[in-house]
N, C-alpha and C. Protein backbone atom coordinates (compact mmCIF):
# COMPACT_ATOMS: atom_id res chain seq x y z
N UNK A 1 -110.90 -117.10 2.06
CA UNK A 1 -110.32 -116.15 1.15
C UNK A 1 -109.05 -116.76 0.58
N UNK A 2 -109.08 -116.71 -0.99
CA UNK A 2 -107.90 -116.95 -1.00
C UNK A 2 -106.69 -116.30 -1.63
N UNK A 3 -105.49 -115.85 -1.55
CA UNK A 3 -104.42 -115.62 -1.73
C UNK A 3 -103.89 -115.74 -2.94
N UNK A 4 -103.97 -114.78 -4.30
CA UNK A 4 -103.68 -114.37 -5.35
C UNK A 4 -102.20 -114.49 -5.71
N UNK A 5 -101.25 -115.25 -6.34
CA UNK A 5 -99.92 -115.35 -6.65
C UNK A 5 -99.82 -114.32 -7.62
N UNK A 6 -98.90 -113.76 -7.59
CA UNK A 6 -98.74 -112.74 -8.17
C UNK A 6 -97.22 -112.71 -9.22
N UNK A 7 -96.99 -112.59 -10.30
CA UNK A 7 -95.65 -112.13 -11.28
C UNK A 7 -94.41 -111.98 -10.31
N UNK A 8 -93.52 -112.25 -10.79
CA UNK A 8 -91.95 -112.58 -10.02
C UNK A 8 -91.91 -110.44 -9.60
N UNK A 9 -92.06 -110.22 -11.20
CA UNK A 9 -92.04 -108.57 -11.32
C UNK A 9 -92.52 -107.57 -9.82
N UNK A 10 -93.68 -108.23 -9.40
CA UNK A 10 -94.75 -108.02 -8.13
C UNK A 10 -94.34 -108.76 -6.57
N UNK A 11 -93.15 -109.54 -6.90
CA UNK A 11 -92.63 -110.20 -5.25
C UNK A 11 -92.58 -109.19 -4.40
N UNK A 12 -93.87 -109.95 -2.87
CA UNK A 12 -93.66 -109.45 -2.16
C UNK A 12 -95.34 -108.75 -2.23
N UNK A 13 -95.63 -108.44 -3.38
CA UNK A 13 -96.81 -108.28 -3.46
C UNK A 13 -98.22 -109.28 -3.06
N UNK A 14 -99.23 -109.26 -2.14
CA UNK A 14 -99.93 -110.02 -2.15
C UNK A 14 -101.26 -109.42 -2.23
N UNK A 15 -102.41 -110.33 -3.42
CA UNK A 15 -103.46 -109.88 -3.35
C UNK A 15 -104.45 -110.38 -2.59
N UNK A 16 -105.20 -109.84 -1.83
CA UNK A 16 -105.95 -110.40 -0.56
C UNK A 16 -107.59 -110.53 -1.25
N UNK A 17 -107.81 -109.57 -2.13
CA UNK A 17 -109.53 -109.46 -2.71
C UNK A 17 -109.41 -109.03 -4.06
N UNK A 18 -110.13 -109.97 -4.51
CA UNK A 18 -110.56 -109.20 -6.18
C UNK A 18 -111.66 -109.72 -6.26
N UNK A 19 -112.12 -108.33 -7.30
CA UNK A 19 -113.76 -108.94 -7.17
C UNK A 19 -114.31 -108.35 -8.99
N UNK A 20 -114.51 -109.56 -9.94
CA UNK A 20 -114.86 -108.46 -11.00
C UNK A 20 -113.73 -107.75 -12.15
N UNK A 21 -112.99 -107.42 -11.21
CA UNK A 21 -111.65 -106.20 -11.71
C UNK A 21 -111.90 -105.43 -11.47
N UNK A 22 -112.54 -105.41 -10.75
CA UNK A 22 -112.83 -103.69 -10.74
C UNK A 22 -112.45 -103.04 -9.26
N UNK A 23 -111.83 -103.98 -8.32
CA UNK A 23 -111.77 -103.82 -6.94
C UNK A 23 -110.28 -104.85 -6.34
N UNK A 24 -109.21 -104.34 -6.14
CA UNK A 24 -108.60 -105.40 -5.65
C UNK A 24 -107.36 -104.78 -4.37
N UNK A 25 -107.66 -105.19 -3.42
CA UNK A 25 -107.04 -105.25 -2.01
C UNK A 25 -105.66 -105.79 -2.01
N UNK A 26 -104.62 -105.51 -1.32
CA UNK A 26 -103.68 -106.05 -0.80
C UNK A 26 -102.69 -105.74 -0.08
N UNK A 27 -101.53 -105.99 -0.03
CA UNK A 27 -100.67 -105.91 1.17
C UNK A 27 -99.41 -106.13 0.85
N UNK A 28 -97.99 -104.97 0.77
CA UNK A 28 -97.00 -105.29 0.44
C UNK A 28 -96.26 -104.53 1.49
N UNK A 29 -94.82 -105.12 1.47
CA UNK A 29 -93.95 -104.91 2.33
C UNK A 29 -92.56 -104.55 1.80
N UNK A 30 -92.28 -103.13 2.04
CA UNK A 30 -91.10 -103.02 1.05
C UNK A 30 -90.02 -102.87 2.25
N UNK A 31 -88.56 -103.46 2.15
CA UNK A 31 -87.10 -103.46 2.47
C UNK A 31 -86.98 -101.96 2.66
N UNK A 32 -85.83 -101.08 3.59
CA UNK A 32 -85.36 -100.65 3.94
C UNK A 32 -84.08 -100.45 2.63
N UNK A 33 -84.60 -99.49 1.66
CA UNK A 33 -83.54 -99.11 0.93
C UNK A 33 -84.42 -100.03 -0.83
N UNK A 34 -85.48 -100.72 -0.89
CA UNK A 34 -86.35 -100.59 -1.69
C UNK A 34 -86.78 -99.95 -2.50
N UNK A 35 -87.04 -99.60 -3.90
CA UNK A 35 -87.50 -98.71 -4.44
C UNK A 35 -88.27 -99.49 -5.52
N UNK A 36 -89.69 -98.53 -5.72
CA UNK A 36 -90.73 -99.65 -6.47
C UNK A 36 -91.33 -98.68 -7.35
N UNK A 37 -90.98 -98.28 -9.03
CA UNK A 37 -90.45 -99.67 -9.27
C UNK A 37 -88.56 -99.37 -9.12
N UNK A 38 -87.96 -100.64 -9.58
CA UNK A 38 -86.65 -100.69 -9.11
C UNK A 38 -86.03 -99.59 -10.17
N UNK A 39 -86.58 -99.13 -11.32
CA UNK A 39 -86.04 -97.81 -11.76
C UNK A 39 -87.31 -97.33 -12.77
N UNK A 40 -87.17 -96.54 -13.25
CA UNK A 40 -88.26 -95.43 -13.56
C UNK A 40 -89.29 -95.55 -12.80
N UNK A 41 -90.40 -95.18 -13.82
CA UNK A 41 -91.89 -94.96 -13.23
C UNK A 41 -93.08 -96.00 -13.34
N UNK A 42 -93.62 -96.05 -12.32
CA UNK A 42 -94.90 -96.73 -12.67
C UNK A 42 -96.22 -96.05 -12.78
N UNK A 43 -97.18 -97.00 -13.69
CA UNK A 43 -98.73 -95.92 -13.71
C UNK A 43 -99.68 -97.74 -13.89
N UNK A 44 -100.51 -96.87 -13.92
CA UNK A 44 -101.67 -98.23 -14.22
C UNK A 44 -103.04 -97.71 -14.40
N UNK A 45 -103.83 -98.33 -14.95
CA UNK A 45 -105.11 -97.66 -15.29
C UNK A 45 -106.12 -97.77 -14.39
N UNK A 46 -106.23 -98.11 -12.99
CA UNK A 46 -107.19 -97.75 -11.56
C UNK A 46 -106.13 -96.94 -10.70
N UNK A 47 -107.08 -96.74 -9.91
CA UNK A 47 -107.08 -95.19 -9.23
C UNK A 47 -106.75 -96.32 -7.80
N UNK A 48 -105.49 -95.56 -7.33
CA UNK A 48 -104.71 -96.41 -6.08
C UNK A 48 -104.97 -95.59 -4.35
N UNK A 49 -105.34 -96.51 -3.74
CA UNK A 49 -105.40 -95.48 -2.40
C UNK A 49 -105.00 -96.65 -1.33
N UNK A 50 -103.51 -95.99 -0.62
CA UNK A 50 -102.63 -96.74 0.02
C UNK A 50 -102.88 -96.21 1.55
N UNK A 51 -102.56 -97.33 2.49
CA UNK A 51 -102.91 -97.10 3.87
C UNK A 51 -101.54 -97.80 4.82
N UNK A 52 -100.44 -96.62 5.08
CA UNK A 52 -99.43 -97.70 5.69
C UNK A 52 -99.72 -97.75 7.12
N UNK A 53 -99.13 -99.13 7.39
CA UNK A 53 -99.88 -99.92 8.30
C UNK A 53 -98.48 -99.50 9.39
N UNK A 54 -97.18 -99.58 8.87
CA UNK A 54 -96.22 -99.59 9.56
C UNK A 54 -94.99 -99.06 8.94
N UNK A 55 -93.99 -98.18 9.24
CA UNK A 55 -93.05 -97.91 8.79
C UNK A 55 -92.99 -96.32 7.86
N UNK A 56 -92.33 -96.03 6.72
CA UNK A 56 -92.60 -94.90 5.92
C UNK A 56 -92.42 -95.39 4.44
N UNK A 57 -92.97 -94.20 3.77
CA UNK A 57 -92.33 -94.09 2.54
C UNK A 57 -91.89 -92.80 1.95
N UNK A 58 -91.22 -92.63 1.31
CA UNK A 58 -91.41 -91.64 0.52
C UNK A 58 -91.35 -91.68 -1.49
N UNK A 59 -91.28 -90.21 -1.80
CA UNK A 59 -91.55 -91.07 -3.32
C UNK A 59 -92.32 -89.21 -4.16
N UNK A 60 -92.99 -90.18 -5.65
CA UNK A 60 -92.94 -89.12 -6.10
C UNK A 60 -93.99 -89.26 -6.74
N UNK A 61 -95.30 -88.37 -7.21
CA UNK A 61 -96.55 -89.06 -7.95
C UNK A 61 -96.82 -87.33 -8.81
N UNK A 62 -96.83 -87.87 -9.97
CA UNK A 62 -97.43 -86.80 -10.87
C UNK A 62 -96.31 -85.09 -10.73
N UNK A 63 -95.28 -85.55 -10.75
CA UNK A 63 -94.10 -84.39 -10.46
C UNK A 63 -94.06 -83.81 -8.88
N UNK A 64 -94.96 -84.61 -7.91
CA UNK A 64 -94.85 -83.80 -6.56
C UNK A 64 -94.15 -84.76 -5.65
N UNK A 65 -93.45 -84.46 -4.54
CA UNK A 65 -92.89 -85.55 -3.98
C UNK A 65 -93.77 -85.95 -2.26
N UNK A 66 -93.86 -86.96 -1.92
CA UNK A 66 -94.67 -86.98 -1.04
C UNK A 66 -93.54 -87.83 0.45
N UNK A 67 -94.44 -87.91 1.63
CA UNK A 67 -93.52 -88.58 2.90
C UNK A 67 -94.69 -89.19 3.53
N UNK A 68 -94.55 -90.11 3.23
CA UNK A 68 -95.97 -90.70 4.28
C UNK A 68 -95.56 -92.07 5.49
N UNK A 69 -96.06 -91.97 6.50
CA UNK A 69 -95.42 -92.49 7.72
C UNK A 69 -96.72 -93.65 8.15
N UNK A 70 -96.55 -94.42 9.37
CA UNK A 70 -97.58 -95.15 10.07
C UNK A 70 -99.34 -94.14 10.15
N UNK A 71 -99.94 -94.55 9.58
CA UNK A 71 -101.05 -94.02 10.14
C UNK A 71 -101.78 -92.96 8.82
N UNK A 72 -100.83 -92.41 7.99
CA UNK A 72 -101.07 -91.86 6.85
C UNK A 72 -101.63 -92.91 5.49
N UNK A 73 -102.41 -91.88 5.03
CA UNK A 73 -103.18 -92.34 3.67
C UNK A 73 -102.75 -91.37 2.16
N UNK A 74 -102.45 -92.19 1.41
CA UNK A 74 -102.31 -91.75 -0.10
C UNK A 74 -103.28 -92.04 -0.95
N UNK A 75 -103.60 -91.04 -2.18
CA UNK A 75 -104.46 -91.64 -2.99
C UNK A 75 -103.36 -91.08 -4.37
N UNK A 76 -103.15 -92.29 -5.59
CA UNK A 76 -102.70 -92.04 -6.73
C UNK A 76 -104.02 -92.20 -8.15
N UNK A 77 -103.98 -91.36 -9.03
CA UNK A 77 -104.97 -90.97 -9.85
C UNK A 77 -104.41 -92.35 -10.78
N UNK A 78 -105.74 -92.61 -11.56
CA UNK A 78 -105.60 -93.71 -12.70
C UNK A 78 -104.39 -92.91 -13.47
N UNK A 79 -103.37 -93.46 -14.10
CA UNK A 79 -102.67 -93.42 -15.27
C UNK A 79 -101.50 -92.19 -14.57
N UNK A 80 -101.55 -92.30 -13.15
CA UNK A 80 -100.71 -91.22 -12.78
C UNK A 80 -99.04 -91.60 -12.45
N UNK A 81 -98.54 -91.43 -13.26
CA UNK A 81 -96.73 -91.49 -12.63
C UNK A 81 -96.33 -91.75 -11.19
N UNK A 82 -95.87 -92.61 -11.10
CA UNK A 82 -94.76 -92.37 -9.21
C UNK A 82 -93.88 -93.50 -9.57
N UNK A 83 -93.37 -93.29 -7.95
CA UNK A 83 -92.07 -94.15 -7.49
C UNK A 83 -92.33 -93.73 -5.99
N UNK A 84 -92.00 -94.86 -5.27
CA UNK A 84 -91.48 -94.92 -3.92
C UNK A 84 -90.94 -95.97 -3.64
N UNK A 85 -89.88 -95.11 -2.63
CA UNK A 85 -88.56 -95.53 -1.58
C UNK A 85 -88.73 -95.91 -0.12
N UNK A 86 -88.12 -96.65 0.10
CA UNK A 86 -88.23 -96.91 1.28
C UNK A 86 -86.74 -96.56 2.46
N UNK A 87 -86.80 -95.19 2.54
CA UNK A 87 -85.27 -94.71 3.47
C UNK A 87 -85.36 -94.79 4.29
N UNK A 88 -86.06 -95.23 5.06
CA UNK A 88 -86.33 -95.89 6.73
C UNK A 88 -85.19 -97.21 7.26
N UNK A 89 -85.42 -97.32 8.34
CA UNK A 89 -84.38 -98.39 8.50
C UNK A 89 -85.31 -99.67 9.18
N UNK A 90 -86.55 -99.81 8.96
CA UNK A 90 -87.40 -100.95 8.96
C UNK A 90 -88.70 -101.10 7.80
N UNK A 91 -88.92 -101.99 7.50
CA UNK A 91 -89.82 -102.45 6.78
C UNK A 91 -90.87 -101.47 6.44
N UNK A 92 -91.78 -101.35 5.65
CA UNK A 92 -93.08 -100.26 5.43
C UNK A 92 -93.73 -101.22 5.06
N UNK A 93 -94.85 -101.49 5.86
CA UNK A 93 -95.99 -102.32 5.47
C UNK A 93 -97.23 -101.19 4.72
N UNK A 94 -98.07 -101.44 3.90
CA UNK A 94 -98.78 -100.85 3.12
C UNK A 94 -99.97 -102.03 2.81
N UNK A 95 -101.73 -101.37 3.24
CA UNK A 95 -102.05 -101.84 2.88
C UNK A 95 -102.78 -101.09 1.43
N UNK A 96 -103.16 -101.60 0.27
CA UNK A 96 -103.42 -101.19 -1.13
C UNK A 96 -104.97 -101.69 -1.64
N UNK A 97 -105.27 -100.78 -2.34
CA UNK A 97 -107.18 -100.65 -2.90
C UNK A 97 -106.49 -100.56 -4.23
N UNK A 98 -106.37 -101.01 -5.75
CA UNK A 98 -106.54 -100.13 -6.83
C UNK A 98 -108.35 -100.77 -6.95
N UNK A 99 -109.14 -99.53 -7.50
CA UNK A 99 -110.20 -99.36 -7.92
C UNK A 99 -110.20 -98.90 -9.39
N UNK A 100 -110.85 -99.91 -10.54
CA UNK A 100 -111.11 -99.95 -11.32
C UNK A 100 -112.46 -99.00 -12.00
N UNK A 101 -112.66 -97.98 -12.88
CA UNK A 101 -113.85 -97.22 -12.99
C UNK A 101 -114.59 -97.38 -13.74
N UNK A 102 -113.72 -98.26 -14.77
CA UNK A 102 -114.38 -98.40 -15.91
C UNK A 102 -115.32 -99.65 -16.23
């Protein structure tokens, strides 16, 4: 398997699987006091479903605010608004699916 380099914009980001475009896996690790993106909002056109592996987040998707910890799962809609923080005082590992539909 190999290991996708990713935009300076995306450090820290790593892609583990792509297949097509339409399917791509990976694994990021955000700092203790982190916020992604570093100001406003982000969206993208596949449908995101996050699995943290370790640590928390919190944050905000489509005007609702969410808290998700070790062991919790998120899903963000294609073209949907967020931001998340990282107010913990260790690392939040996250592993990441966006799925492509089109």
């Amino acid at each position: 398997m190999e290991l996708k380099k990713r935009p300076p914009k995306l450090e820290g980001i790593r892609a583990l699987f792509e297949k097509e475009d339409n399917v791509r896996f990976g694994l990021v690790s955000i700092a203790p006091g982190q916020r992604v993106p570093g100001q406003g909002l982000s969206n993208h056109p596949e449908d995101e479903y996050s699995y943290v592996i370790g640590g928390s987040i919190e944050g905000e998707c489509g005007g609702r605010s969410f808290n998700i910890s070790t062991g919790e799962a998120s899903f963000i809609p294609a073209g949907e608004e967020h931001w998340a923080m990282n107010s913990g005082d260790s690392d939040c590992e996250i592993v990441w699916v966006l799925v492509n539909k089109q």
